[in-house]
Protein backbone atom coordinates (compact mmCIF):
# COMPACT_ATOMS: atom_id res chain seq x y z
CA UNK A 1 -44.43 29.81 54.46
CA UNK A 2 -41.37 28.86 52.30
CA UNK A 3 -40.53 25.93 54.45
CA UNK A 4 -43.81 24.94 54.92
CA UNK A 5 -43.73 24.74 50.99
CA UNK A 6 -40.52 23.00 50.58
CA UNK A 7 -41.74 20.16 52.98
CA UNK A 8 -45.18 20.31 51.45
CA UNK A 9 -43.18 19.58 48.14
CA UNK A 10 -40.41 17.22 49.71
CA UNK A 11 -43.87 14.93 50.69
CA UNK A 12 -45.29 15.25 47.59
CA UNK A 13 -41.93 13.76 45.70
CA UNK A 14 -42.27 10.85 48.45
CA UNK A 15 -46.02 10.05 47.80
CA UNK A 16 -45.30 9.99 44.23
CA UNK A 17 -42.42 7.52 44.57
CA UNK A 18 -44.24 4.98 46.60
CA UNK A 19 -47.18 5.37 44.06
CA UNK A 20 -44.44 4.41 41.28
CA UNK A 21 -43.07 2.06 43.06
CA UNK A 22 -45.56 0.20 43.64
CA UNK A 23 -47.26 0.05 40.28
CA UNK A 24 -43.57 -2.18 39.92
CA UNK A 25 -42.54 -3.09 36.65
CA UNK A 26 -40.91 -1.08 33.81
CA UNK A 27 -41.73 2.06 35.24
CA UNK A 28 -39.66 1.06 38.01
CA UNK A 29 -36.44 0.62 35.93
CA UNK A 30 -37.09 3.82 34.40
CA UNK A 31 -37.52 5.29 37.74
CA UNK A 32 -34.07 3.66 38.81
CA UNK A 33 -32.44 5.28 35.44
CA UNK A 34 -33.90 8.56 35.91
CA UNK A 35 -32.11 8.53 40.17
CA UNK A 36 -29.09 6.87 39.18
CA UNK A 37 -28.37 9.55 36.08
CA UNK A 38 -29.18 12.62 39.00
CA UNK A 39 -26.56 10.70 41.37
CA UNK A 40 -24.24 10.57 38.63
CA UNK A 41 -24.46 14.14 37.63
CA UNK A 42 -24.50 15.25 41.34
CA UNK A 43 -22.77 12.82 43.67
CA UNK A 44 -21.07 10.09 41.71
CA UNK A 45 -19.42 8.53 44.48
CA UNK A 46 -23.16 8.02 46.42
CA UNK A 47 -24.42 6.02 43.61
CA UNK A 48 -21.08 3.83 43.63
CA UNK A 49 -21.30 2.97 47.07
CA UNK A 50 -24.89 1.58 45.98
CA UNK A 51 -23.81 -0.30 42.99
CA UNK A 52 -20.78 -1.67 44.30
CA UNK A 53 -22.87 -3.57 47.08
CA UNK A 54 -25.03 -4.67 44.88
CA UNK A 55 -24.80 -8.47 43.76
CA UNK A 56 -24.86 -9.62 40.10
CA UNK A 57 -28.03 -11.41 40.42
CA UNK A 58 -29.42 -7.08 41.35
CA UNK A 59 -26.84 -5.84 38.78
CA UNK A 60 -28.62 -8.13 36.06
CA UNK A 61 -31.93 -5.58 36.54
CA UNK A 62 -30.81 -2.58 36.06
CA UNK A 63 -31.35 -0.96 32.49
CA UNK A 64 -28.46 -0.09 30.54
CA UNK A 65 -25.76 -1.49 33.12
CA UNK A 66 -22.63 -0.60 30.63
CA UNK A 67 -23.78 2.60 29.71
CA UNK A 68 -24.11 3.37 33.27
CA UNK A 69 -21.11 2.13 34.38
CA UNK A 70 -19.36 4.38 31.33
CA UNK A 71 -20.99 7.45 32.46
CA UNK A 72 -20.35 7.14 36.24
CA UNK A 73 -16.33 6.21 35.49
CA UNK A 74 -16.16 9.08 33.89
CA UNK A 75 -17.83 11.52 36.22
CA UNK A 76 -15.91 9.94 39.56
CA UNK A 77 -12.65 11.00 36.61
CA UNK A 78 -13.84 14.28 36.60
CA UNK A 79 -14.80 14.25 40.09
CA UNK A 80 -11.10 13.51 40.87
CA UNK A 81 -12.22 10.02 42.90
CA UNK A 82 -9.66 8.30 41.36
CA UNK A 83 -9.73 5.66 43.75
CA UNK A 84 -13.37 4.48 42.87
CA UNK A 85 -13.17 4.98 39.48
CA UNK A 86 -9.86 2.46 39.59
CA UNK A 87 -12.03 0.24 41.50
CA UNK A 88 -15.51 0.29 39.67
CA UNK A 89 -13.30 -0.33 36.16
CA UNK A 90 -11.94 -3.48 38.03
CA UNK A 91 -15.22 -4.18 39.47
CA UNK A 92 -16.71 -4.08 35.90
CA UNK A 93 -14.24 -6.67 34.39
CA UNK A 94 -15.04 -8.93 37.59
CA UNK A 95 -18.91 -8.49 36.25
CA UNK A 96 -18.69 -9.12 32.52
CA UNK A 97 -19.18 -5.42 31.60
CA UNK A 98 -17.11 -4.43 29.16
CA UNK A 99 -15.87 -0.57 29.17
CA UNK A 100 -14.99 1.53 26.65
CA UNK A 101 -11.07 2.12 26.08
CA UNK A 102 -11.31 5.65 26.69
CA UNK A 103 -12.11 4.70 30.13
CA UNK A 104 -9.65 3.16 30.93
CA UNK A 105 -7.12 5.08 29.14
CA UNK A 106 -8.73 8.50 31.34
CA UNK A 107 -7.98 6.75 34.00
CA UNK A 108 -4.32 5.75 33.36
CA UNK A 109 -3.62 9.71 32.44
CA UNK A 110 -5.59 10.76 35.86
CA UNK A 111 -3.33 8.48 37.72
CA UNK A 112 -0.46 9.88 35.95
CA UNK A 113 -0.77 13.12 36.63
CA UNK A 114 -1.14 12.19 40.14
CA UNK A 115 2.11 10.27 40.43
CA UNK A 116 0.61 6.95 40.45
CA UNK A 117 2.63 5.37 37.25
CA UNK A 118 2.75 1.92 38.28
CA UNK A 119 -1.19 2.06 39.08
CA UNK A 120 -1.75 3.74 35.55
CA UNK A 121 1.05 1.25 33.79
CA UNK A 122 -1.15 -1.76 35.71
CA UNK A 123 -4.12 -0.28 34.09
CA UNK A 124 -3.07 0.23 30.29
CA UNK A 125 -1.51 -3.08 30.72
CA UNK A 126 -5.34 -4.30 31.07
CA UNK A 127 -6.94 -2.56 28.37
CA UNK A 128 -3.55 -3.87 26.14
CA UNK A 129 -4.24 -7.52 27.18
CA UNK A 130 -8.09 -7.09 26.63
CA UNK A 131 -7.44 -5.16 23.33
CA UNK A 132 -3.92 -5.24 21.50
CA UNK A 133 -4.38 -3.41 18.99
CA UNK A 134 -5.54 0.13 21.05
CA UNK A 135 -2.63 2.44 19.39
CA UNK A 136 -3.48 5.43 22.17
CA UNK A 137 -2.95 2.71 24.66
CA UNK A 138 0.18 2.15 23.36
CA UNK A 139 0.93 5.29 23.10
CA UNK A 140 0.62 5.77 26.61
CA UNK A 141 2.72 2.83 27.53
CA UNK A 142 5.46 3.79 26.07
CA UNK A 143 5.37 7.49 27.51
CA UNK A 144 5.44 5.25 31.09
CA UNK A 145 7.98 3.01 30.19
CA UNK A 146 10.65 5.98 28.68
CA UNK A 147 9.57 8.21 31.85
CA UNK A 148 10.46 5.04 33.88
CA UNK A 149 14.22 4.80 32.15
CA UNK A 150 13.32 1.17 30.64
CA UNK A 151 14.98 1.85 27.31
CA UNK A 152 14.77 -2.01 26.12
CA UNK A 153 10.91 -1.98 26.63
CA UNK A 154 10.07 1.40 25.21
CA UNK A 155 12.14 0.60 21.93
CA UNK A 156 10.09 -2.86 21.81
CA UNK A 157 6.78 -0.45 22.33
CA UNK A 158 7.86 1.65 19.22
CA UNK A 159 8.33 -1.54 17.24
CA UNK A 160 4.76 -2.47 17.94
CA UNK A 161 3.25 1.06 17.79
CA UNK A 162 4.37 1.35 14.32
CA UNK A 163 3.16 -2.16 13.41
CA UNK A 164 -0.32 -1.29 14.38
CA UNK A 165 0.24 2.80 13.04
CA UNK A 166 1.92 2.07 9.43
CA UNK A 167 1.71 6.09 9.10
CA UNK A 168 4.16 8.48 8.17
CA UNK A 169 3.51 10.37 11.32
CA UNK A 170 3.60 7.38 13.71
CA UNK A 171 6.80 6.77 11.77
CA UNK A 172 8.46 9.71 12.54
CA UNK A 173 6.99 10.35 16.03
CA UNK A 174 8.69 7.09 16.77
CA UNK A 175 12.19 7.91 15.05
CA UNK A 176 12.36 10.73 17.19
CA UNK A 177 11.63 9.52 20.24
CA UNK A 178 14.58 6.96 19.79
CA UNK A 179 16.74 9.66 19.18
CA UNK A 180 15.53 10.29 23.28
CA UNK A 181 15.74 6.99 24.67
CA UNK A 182 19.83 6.26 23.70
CA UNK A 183 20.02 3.06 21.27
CA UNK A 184 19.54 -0.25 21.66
CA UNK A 185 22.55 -2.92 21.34
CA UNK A 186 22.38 -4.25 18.27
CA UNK A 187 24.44 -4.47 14.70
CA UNK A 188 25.33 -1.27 13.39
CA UNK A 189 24.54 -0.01 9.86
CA UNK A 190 25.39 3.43 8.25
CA UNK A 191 23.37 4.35 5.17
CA UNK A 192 23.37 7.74 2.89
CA UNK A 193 20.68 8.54 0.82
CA UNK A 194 21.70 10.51 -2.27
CA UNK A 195 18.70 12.75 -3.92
CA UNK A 196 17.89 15.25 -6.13
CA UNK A 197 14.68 15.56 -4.27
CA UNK A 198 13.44 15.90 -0.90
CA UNK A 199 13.76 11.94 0.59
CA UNK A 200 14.33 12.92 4.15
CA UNK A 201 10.46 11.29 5.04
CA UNK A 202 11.81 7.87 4.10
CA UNK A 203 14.52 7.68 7.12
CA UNK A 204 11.77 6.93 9.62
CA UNK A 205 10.46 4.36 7.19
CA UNK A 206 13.94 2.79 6.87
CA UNK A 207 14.71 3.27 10.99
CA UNK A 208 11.57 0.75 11.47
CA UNK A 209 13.00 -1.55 8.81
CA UNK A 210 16.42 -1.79 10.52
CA UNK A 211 14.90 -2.11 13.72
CA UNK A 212 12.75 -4.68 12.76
CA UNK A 213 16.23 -6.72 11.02
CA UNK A 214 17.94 -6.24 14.43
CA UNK A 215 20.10 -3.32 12.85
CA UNK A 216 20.79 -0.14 14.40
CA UNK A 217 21.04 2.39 11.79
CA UNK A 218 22.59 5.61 11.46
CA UNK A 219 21.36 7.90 8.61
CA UNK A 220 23.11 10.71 6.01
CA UNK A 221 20.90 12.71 3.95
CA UNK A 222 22.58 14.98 1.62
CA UNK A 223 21.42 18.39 1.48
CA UNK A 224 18.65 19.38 -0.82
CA UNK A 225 19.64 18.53 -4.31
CA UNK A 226 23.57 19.27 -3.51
CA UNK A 227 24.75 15.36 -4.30
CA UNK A 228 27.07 16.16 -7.17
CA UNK A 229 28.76 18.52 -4.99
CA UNK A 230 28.71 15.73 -2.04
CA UNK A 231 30.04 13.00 -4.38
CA UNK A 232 32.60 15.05 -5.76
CA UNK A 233 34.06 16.40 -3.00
CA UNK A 234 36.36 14.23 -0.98
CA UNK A 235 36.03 16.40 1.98
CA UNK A 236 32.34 16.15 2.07
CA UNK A 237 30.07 15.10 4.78
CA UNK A 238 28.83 12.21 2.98
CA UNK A 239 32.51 10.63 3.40
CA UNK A 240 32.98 12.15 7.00
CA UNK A 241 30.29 10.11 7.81
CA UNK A 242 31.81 6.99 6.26
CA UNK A 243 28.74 5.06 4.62
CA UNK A 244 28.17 1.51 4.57
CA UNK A 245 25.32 1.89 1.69
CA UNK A 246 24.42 5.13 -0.33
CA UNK A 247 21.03 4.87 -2.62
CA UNK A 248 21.31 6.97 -5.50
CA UNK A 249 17.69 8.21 -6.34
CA UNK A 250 17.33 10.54 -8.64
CA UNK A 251 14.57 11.96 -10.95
CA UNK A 252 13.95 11.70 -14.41
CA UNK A 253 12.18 15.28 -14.58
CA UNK A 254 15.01 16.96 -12.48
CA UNK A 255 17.60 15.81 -14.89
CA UNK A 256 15.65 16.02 -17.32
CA UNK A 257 13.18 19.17 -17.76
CA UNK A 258 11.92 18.85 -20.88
CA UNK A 259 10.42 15.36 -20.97
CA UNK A 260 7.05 17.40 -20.60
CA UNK A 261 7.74 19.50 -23.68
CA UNK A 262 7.55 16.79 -26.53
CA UNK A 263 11.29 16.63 -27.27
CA UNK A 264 12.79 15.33 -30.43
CA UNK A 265 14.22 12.09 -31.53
CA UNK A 266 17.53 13.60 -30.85
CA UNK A 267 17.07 15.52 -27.89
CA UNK A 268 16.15 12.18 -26.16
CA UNK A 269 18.78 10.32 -28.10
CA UNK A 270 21.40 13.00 -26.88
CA UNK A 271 19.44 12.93 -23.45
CA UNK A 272 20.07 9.43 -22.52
CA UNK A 273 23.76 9.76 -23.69
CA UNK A 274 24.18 12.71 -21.17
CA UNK A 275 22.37 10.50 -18.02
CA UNK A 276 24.33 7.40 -19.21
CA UNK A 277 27.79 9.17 -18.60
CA UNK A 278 26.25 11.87 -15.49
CA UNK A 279 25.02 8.40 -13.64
CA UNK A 280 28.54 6.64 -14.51
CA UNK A 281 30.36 9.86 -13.37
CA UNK A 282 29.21 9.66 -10.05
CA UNK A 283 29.61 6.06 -9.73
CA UNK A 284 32.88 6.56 -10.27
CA UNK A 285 33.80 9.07 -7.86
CA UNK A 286 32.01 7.00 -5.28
CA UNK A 287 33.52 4.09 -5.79
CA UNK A 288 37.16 5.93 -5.49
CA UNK A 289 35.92 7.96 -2.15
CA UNK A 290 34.29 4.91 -0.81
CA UNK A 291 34.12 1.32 -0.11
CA UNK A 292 30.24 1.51 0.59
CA UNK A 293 27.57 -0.36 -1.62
CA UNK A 294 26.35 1.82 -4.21
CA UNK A 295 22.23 1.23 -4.96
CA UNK A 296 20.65 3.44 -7.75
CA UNK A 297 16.86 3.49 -8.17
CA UNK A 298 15.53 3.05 -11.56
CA UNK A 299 13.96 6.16 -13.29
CA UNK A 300 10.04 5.66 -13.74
CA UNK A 301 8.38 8.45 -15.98
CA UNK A 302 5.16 8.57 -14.03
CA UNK A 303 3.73 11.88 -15.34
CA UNK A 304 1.58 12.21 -18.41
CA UNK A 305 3.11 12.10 -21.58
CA UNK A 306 2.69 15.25 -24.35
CA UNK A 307 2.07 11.99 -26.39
CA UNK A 308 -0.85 10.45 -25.12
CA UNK A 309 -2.08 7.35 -25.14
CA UNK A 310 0.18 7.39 -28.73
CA UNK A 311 3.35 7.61 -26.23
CA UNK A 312 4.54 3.51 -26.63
CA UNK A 313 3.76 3.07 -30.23
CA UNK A 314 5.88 6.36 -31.36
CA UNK A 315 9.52 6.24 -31.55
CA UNK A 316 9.89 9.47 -29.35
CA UNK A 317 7.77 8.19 -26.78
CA UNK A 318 9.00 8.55 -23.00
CA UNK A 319 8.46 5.23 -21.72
CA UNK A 320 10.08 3.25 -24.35
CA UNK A 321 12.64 5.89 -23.95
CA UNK A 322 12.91 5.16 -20.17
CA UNK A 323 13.12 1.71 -20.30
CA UNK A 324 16.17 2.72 -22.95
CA UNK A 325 18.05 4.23 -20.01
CA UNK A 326 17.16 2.09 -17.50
CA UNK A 327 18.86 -0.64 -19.51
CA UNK A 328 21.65 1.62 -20.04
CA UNK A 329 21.88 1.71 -16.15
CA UNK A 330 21.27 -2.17 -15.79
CA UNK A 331 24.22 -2.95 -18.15
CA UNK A 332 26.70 -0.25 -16.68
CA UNK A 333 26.08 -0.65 -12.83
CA UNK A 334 23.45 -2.65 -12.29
CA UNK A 335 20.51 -0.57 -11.04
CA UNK A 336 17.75 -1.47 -8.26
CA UNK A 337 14.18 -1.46 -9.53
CA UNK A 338 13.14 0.66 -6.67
CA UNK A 339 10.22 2.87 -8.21
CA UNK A 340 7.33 1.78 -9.57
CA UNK A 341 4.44 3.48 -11.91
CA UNK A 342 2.00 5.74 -9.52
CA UNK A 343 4.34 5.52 -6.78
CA UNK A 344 4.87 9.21 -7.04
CA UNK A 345 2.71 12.20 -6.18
CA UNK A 346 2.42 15.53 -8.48
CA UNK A 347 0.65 17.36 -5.10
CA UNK A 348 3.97 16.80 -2.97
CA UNK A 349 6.01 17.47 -5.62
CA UNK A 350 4.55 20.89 -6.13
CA UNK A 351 4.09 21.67 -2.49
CA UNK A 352 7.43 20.33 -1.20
CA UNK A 353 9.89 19.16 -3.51
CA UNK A 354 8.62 15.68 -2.66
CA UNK A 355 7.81 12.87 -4.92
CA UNK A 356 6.31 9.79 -2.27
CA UNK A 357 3.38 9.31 -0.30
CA UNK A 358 3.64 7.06 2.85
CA UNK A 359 2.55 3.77 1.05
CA UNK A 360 5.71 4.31 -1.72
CA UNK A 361 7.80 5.45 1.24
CA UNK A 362 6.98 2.13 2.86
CA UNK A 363 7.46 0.02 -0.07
CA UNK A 364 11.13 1.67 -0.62
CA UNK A 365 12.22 1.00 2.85
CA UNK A 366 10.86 -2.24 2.46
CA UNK A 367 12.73 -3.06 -0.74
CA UNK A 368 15.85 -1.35 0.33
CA UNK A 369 16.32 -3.51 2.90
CA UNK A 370 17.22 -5.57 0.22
CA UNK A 371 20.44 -4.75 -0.29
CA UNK A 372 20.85 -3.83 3.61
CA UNK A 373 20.05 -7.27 5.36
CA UNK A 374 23.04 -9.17 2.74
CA UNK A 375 25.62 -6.22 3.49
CA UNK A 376 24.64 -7.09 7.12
CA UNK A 377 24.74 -10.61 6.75
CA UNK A 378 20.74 -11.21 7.69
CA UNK A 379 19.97 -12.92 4.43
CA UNK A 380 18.56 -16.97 5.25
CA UNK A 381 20.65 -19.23 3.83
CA UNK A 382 18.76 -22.24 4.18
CA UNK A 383 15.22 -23.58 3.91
CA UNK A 384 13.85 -26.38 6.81
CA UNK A 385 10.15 -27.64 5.43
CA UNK A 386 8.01 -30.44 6.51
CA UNK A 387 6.80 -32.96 3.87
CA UNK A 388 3.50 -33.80 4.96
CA UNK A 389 1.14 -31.20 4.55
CA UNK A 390 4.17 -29.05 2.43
CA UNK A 391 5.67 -30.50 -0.08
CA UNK A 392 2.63 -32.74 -0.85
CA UNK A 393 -1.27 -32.94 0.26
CA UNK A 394 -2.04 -35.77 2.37
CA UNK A 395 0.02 -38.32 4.81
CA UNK A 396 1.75 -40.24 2.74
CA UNK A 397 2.13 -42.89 5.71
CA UNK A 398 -1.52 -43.42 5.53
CA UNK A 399 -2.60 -42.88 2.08
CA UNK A 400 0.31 -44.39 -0.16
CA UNK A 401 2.57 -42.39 -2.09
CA UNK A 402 -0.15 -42.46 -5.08
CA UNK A 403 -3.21 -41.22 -2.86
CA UNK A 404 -0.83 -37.84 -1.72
CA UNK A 405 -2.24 -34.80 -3.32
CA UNK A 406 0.78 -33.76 -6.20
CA UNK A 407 0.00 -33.46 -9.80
CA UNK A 408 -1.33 -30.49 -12.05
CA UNK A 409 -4.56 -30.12 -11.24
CA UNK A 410 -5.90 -29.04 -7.76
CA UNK A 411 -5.47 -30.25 -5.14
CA UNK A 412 -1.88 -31.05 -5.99
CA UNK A 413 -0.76 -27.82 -8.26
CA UNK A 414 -0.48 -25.83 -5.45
CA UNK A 415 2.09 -28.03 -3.75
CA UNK A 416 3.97 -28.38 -7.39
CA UNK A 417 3.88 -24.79 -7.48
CA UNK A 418 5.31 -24.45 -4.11
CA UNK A 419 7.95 -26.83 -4.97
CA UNK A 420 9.32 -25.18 -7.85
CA UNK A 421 9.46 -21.70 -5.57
CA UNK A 422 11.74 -24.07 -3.67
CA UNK A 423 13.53 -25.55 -6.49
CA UNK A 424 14.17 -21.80 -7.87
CA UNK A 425 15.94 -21.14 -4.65
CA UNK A 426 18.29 -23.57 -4.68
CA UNK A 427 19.59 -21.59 -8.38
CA UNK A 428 20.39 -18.04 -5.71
CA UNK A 429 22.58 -20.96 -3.18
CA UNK A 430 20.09 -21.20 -1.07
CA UNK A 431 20.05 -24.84 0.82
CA UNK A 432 16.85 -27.16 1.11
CA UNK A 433 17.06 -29.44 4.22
CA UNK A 434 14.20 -31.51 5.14
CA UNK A 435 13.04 -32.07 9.46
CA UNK A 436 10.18 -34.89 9.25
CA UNK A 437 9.37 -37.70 11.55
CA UNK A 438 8.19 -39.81 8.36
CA UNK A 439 8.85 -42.94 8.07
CA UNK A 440 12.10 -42.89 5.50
CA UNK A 441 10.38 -45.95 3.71
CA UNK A 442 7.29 -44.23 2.88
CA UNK A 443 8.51 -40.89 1.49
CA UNK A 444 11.71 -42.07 -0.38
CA UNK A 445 9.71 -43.31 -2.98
CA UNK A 446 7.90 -40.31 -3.38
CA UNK A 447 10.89 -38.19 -3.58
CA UNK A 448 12.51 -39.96 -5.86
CA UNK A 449 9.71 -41.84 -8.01
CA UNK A 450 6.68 -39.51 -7.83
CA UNK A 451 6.03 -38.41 -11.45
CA UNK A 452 5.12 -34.90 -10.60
CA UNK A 453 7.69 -34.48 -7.71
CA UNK A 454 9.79 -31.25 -8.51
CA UNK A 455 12.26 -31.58 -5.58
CA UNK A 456 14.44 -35.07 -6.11
């Protein structure tokens, strides 16, 4: 009786088809969908073998194509079939269907663990060419090309991974794993970093820096808060290490505690005396241990003030009384404007004895590199523009030296503007050389006639 039944039912499920079938159009699709979703859930690799004989003109019909093809890729993944889901994500580029990244990138770790690297590097090299900017993707490139012993390539997929990534994390992740891959040939630089907070999160922003100057760095953090004792001890790692660069940063609450109490008139008088000859001291001793660049960061007060909003109009107000110091420090040694107002964070101070987020940390490296790329000899000394189109609006071969755009009021101020940028240059020794193929009889009269012409 039970197989009678089953067959009974088995006829039924036919008789119904045909009768949907043949009514044709939507509910046919539908019909299709409903099959192709049980094939996928149940025997993937059946419903591939259909769809991959299929041509594009019997593709075109069926509903939801992409979402199909998603779902099935993923179940022939799961079903271990690695070999038709490689070839239905190839078959889907060939077709115009464009799958999700996670596709592929399941795919590249399924071949991975299954010892196929150069068939999962072929694939994440697809889903990089189709979409540069997937950071997993590159992510996963790089874990093929370190595993592979390319060193050159895997370095050159940090450098982009942290492009794309700007993050603090990425940053580090990527510091580290150079510390696995060896280094790179390149110019060596040695830097110390002197604080008397925690700074160690800005190495990884500075290691991306160097990298991107062509630099190979090598870092020296002094311990937490111990840089008197480092700079005043001639035995100290700091000097083992023999620095190129230090960067003194320092902050204003650490040396100074009470800023948030309201102190006096004298206390901040007596205050700034004490920082004057503290900063100087060590200065000193670093200059006589060491024939490295010394850089000291500004102080920035960038708490609230007991004062108010009353804090610049009294006498005893903090930031009048840091910009005091800060010109104390710009007259004795020079100091690098290297903090700036909201650049610091009260939460990481409190939690961690830090004072940057990853957007200040980013802008210090950035501005430190200041100092580095000169010491290293990176700095451009000369500037090669074009005059057409640069130094003027216009082609001055076809429109006369009057009819060029150049004067105050747009267009034309933007290339006087530009021009004095130039000009401004020239005042650091930087050179201005000129690589045209204008005719020298119809710009010399511009360059050295033109009324509003900046560069002669």
């Amino acid at each position: 009786m039970q197989q009678r039944a089953e067959h009974e039912l088995k006829d039924w499920i036919t008789a119904a088809e045909v009768a949907l079938l043949e009514s044709g159009g939507q509910v046919t699709l539908e019909r299709f969908s409903w099959l192709a979703l049980g094939l996928v859930r149940r025997s993937p690799e059946k419903l591939w073998d259909l769809l991959r004989e299929a041509s594009k003109r019997e593709l075109d019909k069926v509903p939801g194509l992409e979402s199909l093809l998603e779902i099935l890729a993923k179940s022939l993944l799961g079903a271990e079939r690695l070999g038709e889901a490689a070839d239905l994500v190839k078959a889907a580029s060939l077709w115009g269907v464009r799958l999700s990244g996670s596709v592929y990138r399941q795919l590249a770790w399924a071949q991975m663990r299954s010892g196929e690297t150069t068939r999962a590097e072929a694939t994440i090299r697809e889903l990089l060419k189709r979409d540069a900017d997937d950071v997993e993707a590159l992510r996963l490139l790089y874990r093929l090309l370190r595993e592979s012993g390319r060193t050159t390539a895997a370095h050159d997929a940090l450098n982009r991974l942290v492009e794309l990534d700007p993050s603090g994390g990425t940053a580090t992740f990527a510091h580290r794993e150079r510390g696995k891959l060896g280094e790179m040939p390149g110019r060596p630089v040695r830097m110390a970093i002197l604080s008397s907070y925690v700074l160690d999160p800005l190495i990884p922003f500075l290691d991306v820096e160097c990298r991107r100057a062509g630099l190979t760095p090598a870092f020296y953090v002094t311990p937490f808060n111990q840089y008197t004792q480092e700079v005043f001890n001639p035995s100290s790692g700091l000097y083992s290490f023999g620095p190129e660069i230090v960067f003194v940063a320092l902050d204003l609450e650490d040396l100074f505690p009470a800023a948030r109490r309201a102190p006096s008139g004298d206390e901040l008088t007596r205050t700034r005396d004490e920082i004057r000859g503290t900063i100087a001291a060590l200065v000193r001793e670093l200059h006589a241990n060491s024939d490295a660049l010394i850089v000291v960061h500004e102080f920035a007060f960038t708490g609230w003030s007991p004062h108010g909003i009353l804090d610049n109009r009294r006498a005893d107000g903090l930031s009048r009384w840091t910009e005091d110091v800060n010109r104390d420090l710009a007259e004795d040694i020079g100091s690098s404007r290297a903090a700036t107002e909201g650049a610091q964070s009260r939460k990481l101070h409190y939690m961690a004895r830090m004072r940057h987020g990853d957007a200040a940390l980013r802008e210090l490296a950035h501005h430190s590199m200041r100092y580095v790329k000169p010491l290293k000899g990176l700095t451009r000394k000369c500037v090669v523009v074009d005059l057409d189109g640069t130094l003027w609006g216009g082609v001055v071969g076809e429109v006369g030296p009057e009819g060029i755009q150049l004067g105050p009021t747009a267009p034309g101020i933007e290339f006087v503007e530009f021009q004095e940028a130039l000009l401004n240059l020239t005042k650091r020794g930087i050179l201005l050389a000129i690589s045209s193929k204008n005719n020298p009889d119809d710009v010399m009269p511009v360059l050295r006639e033109h009324k509003h012409m900046v560069l002669r």
